[in-house]
Protein backbone atom coordinates (compact mmCIF):
# COMPACT_ATOMS: atom_id res chain seq x y z
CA UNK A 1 33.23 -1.98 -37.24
CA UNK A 2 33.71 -5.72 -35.76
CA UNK A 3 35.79 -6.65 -33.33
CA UNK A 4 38.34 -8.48 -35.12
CA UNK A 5 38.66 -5.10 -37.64
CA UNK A 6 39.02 -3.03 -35.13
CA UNK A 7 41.89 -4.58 -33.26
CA UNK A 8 43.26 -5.33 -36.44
CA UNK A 9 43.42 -1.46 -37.34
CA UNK A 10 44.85 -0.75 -33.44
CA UNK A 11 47.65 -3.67 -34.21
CA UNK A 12 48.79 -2.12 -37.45
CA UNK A 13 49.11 1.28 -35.99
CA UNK A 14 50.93 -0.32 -33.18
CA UNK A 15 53.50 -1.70 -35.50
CA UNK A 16 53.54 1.21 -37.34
CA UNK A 17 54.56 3.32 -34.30
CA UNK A 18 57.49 1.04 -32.99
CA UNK A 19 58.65 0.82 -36.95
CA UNK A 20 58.83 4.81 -37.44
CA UNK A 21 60.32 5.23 -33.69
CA UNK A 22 63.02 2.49 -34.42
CA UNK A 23 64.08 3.81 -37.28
CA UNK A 24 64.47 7.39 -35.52
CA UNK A 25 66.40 5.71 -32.93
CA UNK A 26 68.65 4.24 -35.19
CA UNK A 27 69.55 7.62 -37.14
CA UNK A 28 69.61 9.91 -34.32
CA UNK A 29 72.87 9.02 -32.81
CA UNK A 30 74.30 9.28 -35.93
CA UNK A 31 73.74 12.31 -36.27
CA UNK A 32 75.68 12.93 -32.93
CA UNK A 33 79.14 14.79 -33.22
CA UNK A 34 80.42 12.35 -31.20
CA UNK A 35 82.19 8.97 -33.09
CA UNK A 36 81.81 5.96 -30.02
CA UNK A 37 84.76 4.05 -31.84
CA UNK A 38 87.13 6.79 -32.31
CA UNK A 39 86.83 8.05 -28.79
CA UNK A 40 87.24 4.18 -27.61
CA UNK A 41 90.50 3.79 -29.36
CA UNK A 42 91.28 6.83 -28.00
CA UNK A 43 91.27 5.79 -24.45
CA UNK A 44 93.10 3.32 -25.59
CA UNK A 45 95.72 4.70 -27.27
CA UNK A 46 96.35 7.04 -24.20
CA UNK A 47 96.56 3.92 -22.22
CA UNK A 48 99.43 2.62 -24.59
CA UNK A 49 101.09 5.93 -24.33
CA UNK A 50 100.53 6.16 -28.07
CA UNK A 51 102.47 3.13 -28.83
CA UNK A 52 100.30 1.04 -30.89
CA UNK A 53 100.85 1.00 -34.89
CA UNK A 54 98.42 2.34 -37.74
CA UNK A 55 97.87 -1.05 -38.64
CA UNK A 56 96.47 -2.08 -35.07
CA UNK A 57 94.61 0.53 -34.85
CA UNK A 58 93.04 -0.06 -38.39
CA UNK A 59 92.50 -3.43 -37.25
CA UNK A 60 91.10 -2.69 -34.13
CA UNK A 61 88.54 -0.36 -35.60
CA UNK A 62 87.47 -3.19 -38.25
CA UNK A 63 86.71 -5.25 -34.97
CA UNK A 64 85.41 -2.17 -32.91
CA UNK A 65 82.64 -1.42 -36.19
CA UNK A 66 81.88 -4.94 -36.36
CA UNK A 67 80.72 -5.67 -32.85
CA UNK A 68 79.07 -2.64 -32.82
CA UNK A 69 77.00 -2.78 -35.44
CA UNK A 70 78.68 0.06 -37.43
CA UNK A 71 80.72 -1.66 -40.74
CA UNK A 72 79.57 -1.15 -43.96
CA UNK A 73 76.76 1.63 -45.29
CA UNK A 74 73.97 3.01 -43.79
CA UNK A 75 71.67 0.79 -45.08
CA UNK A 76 73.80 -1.88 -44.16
CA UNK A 77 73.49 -0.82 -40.66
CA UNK A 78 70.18 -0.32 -40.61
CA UNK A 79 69.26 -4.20 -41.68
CA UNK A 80 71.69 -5.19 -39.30
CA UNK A 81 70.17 -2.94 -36.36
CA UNK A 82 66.75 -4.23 -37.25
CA UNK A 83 67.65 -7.71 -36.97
CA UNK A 84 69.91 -7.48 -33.58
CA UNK A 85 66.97 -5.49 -32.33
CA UNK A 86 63.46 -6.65 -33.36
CA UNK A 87 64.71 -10.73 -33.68
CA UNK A 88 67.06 -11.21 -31.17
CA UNK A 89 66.48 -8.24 -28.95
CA UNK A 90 69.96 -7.60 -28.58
CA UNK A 91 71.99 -4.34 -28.40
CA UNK A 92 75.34 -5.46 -28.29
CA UNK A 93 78.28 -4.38 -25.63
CA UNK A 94 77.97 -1.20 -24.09
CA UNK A 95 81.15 0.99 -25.54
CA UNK A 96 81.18 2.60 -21.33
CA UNK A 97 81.15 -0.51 -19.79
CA UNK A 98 82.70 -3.19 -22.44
CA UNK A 99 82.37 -5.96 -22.17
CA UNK A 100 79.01 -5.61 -20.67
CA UNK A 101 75.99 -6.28 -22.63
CA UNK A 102 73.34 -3.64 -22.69
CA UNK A 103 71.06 -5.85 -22.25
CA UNK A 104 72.45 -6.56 -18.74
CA UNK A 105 72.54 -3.00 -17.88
CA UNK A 106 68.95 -2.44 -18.39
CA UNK A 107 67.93 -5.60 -16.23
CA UNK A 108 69.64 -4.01 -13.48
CA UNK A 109 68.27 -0.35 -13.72
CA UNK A 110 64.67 -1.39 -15.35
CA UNK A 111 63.22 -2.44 -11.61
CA UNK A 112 64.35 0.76 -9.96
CA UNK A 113 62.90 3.22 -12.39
CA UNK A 114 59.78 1.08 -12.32
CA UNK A 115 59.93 0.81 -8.91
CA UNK A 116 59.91 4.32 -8.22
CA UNK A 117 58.37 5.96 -11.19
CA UNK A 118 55.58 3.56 -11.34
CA UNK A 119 54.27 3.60 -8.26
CA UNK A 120 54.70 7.51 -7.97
CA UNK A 121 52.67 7.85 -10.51
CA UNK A 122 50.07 5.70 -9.71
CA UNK A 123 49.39 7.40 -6.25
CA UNK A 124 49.49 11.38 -7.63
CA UNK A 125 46.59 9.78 -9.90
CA UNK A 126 44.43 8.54 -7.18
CA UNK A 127 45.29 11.21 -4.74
CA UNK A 128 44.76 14.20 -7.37
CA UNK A 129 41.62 12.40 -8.99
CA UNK A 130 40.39 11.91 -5.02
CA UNK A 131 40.68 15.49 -4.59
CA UNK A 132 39.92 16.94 -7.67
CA UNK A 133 36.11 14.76 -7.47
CA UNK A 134 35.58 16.45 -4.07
CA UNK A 135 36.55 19.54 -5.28
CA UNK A 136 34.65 19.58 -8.50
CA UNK A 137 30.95 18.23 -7.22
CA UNK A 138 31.68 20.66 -4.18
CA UNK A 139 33.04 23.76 -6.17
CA UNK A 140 30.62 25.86 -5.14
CA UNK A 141 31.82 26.27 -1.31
CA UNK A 142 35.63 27.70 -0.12
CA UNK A 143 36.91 24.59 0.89
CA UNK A 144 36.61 23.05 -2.65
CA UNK A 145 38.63 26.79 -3.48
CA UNK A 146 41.20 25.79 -1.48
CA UNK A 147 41.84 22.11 -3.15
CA UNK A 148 41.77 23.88 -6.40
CA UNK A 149 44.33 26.52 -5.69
CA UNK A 150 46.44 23.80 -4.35
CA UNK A 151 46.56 22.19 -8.17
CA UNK A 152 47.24 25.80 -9.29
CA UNK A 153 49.77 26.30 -6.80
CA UNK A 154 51.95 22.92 -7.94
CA UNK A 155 51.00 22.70 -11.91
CA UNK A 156 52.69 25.40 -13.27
CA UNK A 157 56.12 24.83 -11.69
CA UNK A 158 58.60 23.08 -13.48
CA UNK A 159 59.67 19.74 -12.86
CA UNK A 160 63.40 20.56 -12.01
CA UNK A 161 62.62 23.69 -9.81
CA UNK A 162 60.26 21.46 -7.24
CA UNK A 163 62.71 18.49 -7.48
CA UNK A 164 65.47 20.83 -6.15
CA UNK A 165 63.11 22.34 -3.71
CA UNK A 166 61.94 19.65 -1.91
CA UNK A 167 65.89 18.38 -1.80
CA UNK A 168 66.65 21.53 -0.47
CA UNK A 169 64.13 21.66 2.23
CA UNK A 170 63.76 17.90 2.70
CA UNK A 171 67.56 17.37 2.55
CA UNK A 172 69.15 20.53 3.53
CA UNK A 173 67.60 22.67 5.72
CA UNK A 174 65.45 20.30 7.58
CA UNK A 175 68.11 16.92 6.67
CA UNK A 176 64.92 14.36 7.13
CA UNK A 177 65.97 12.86 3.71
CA UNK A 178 69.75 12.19 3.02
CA UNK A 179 71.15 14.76 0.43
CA UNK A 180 73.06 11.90 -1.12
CA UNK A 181 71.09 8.54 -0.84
CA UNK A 182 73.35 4.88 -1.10
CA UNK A 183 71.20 2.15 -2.24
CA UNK A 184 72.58 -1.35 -1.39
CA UNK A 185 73.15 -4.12 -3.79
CA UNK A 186 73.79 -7.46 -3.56
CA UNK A 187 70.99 -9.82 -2.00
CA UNK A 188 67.87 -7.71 -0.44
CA UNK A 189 67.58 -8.38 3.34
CA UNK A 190 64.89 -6.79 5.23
CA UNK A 191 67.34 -3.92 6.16
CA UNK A 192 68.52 -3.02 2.40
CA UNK A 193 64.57 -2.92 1.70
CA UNK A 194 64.02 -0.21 4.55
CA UNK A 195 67.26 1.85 3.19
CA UNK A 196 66.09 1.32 -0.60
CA UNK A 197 62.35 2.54 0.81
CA UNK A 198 63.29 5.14 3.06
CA UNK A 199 66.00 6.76 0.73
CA UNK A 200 63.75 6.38 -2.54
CA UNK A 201 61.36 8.33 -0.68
CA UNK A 202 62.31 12.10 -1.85
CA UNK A 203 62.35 11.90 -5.43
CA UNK A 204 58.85 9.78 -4.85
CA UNK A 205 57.18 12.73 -3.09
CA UNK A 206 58.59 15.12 -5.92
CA UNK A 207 56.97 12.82 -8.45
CA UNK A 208 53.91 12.53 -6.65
CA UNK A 209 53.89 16.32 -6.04
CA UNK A 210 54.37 16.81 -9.98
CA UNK A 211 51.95 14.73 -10.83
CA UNK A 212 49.35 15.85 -8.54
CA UNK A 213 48.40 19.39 -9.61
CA UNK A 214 47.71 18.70 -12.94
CA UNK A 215 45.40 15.27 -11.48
CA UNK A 216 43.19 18.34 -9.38
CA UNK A 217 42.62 20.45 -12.01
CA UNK A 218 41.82 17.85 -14.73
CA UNK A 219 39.67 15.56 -12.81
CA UNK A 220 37.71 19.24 -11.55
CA UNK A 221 37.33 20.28 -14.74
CA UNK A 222 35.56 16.90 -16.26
CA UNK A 223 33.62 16.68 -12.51
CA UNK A 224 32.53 20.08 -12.64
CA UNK A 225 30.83 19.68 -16.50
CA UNK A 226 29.28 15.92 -15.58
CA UNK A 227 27.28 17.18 -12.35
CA UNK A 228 25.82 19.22 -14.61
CA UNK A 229 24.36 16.75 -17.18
CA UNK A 230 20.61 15.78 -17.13
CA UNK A 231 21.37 12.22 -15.73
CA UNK A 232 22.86 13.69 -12.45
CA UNK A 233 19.89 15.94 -12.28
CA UNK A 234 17.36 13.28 -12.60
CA UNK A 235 19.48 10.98 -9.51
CA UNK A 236 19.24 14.15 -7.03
CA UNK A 237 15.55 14.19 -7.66
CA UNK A 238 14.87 10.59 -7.29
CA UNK A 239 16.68 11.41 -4.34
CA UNK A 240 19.61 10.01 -4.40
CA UNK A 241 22.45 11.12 -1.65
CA UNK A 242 25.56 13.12 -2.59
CA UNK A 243 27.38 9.70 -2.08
CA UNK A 244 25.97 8.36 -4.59
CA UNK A 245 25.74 11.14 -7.12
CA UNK A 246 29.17 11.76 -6.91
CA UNK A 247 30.51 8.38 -6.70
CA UNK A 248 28.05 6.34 -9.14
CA UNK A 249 27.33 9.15 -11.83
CA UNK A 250 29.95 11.73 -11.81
CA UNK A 251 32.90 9.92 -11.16
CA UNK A 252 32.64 6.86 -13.23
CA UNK A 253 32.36 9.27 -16.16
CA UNK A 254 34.27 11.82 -15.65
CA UNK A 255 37.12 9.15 -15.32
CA UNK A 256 37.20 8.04 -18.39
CA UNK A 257 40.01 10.93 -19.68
CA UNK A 258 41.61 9.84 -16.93
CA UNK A 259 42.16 6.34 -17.53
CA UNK A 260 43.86 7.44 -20.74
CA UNK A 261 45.88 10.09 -19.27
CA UNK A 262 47.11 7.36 -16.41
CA UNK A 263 47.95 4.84 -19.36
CA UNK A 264 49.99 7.63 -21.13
CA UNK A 265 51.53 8.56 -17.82
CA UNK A 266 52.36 5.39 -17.20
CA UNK A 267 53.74 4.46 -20.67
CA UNK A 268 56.24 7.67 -20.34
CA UNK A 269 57.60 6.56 -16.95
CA UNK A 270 60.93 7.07 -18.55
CA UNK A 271 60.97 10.20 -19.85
CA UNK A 272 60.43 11.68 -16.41
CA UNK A 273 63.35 8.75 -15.20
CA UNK A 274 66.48 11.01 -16.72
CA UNK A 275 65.97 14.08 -14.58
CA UNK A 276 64.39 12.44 -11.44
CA UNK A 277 67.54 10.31 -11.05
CA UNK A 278 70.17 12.75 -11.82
CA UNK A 279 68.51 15.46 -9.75
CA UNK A 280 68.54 12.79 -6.82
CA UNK A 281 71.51 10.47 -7.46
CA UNK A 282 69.14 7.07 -8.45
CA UNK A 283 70.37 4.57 -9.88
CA UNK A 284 67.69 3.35 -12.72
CA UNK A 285 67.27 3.85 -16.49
CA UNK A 286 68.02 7.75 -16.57
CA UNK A 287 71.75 7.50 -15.12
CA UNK A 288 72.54 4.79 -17.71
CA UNK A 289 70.96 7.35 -20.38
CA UNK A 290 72.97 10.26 -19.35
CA UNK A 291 76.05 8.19 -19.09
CA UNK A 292 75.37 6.91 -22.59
CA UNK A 293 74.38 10.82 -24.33
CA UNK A 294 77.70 12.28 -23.22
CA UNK A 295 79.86 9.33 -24.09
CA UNK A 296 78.76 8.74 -27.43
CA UNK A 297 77.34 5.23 -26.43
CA UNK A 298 75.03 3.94 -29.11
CA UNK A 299 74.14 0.69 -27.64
CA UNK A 300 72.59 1.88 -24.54
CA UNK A 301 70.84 4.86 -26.06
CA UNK A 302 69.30 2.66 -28.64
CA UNK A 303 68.30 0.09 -25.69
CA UNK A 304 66.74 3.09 -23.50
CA UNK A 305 65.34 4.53 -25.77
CA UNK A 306 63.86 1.82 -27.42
CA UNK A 307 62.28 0.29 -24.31
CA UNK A 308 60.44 3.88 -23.82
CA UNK A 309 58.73 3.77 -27.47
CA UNK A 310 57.75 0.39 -26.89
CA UNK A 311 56.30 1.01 -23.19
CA UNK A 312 54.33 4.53 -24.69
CA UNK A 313 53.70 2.20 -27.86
CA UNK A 314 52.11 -0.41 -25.68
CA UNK A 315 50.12 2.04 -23.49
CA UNK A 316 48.42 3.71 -26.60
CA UNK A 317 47.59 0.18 -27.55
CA UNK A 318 46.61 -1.20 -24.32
CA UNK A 319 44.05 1.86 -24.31
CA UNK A 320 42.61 1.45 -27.64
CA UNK A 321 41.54 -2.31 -26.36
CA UNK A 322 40.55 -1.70 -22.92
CA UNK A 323 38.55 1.38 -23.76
CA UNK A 324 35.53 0.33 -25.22
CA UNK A 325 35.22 -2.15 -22.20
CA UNK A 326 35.01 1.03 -20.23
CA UNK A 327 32.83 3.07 -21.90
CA UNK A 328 29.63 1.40 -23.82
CA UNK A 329 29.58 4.30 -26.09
CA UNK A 330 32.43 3.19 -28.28
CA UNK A 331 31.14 -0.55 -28.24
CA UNK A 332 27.99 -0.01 -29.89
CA UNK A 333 29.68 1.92 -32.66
């Protein structure tokens, strides 16, 4: 296959994904019990102590369906949605926070969930692939035991139960860590920078934490199976040092699988952005998306969750084109 076919075929798929996953994002809050208009008039008909007329409100939801994005058929709506979205990018008003775009909402919370979730993930990857290498080429002596039952120690437990453990103990019983963080706005000085750090802290070590077990076992498992293959065989008896074998020949395969699984990881920031920042009071992407599901708010669920296909969409991509410059295997085919 040439080059040209192939990242023709990885394009289309690419297109394909963010076509199916709009189009899921645009029918599942319909499905929702919850109507966004009739709960908005609401509101405002309790403000008005009930005194507004049928006709205003009729009127008012002819505007309310039309800004939104909601007048006329399905079908209708669906055009509409797929021209505000893929064309001009643009959700609309949040129904929360009228008259505030959505767009302008996830400006604001996109560089904290990147912030932290990014670079959370980035360091369980390097630590657990770190340790997982040294515990793999080493796994026949106790100390390479211990690393490993460390990964089988953290792995298994769920996301939520560690988050509220490490508050607990990093928060509560020994208060290092503030149970309930503030996180300045307005123009960064060197002192908001040091709260913002310092306070964005906890949830990071949870995410690392999370992310770390399953980095141990992983990278053992691949580390363990390449020291075994001819080619590492033939380096120890040219001689070369354990250094080198590990370093040159076992790691440099063996991370292949884990380039992909850091892509994905990192293409999914958001999915692990809902619980880390309720759990932990952080203001990024997941509040917005909470706010959003119990309110009824279409807008911002279709912006959230429509930058999270496109970020996953994106990774897959970015690793269909990067990966044969990795591994010569898949270049010669």
């Amino acid at each position: 296959m040439g080059v040209v076919a192939y990242v023709a075929k990885r394009f289309g798929l690419y297109l394909a994904v963010l076509f199916i996953g709009l189009t899921i994002t645009f029918l599942l809050p319909r499905l929702m019990p919850i109507n966004p208009v009739d709960g908005y008039i609401g509101q405002i008909q309790s403000r008005a102590s009930g005194t507004l007329t049928p006709e205003a409100i009729a009127e008012m939801r002819r505007n309310l369906e039309e800004l939104y994005g909601l007048k006329g058929d399905l079908l209708t709506q669906y055009l509409s949605y797929l021209k505000r979205v893929v064309i001009d990018f643009d959700f609309g008003p949040s129904f929360t926070y009228y008259p505030q775009s959505v767009s302008t909402m996830i400006v604001t919370a996109l560089p904290w969930t990147l912030g932290l979730l990014l670079t959370a993930t980035v360091i369980a990857w390097l630590l657990g692939n770190m340790v997982g290498l040294v515990a793999g080429y080493f796994h026949k002596r106790k100390a390479a035991s211990i690393l490993e039952f460390v990964g089988i120690l953290l792995y298994p437990i769920p996301y939520y139960i560690l988050a509220v453990t490490v508050l607990l103990t990093l928060a509560y019983i020994f208060p290092i860590f503030p149970l309930s963080p503030t996180f300045p706005v307005g123009q960064m000085t060197p002192e908001k920078v040091g709260m913002i750090i310092y306070n964005s802290l906890l949830p990071a070590i949870t995410l690392v934490l999370a992310g770390f077990g399953w980095n141990i076992l992983s990278m053992k498992a691949l580390a363990v199976a390449t020291a075994e293959e001819p080619y590492v065989t033939y380096a120890r008896l040219k001689g070369a040092s354990n250094w080198t074998r590990m370093t040159r020949y076992v790691f440099r395969n063996a991370l292949l699988p884990q380039v992909t699984a850091l892509a994905l990881s990192l293409g999914m920031v958001f999915n692990g952005a809902l619980l880390t920042e309720i759990i932990f009071s952080y203001p990024g992407i997941g509040l917005i998306m909470r706010t959003a599901a119990t309110g009824g708010d279409y807008n911002v669920l279709y912006g959230a969750i429509t930058l999270s296909i496109l970020a996953v969409a994106t990774a897959g991509l970015v690793i269909d084109l990067i990966y044969p410059l990795l591994d010569p295997r898949i270049r010669r085919k």
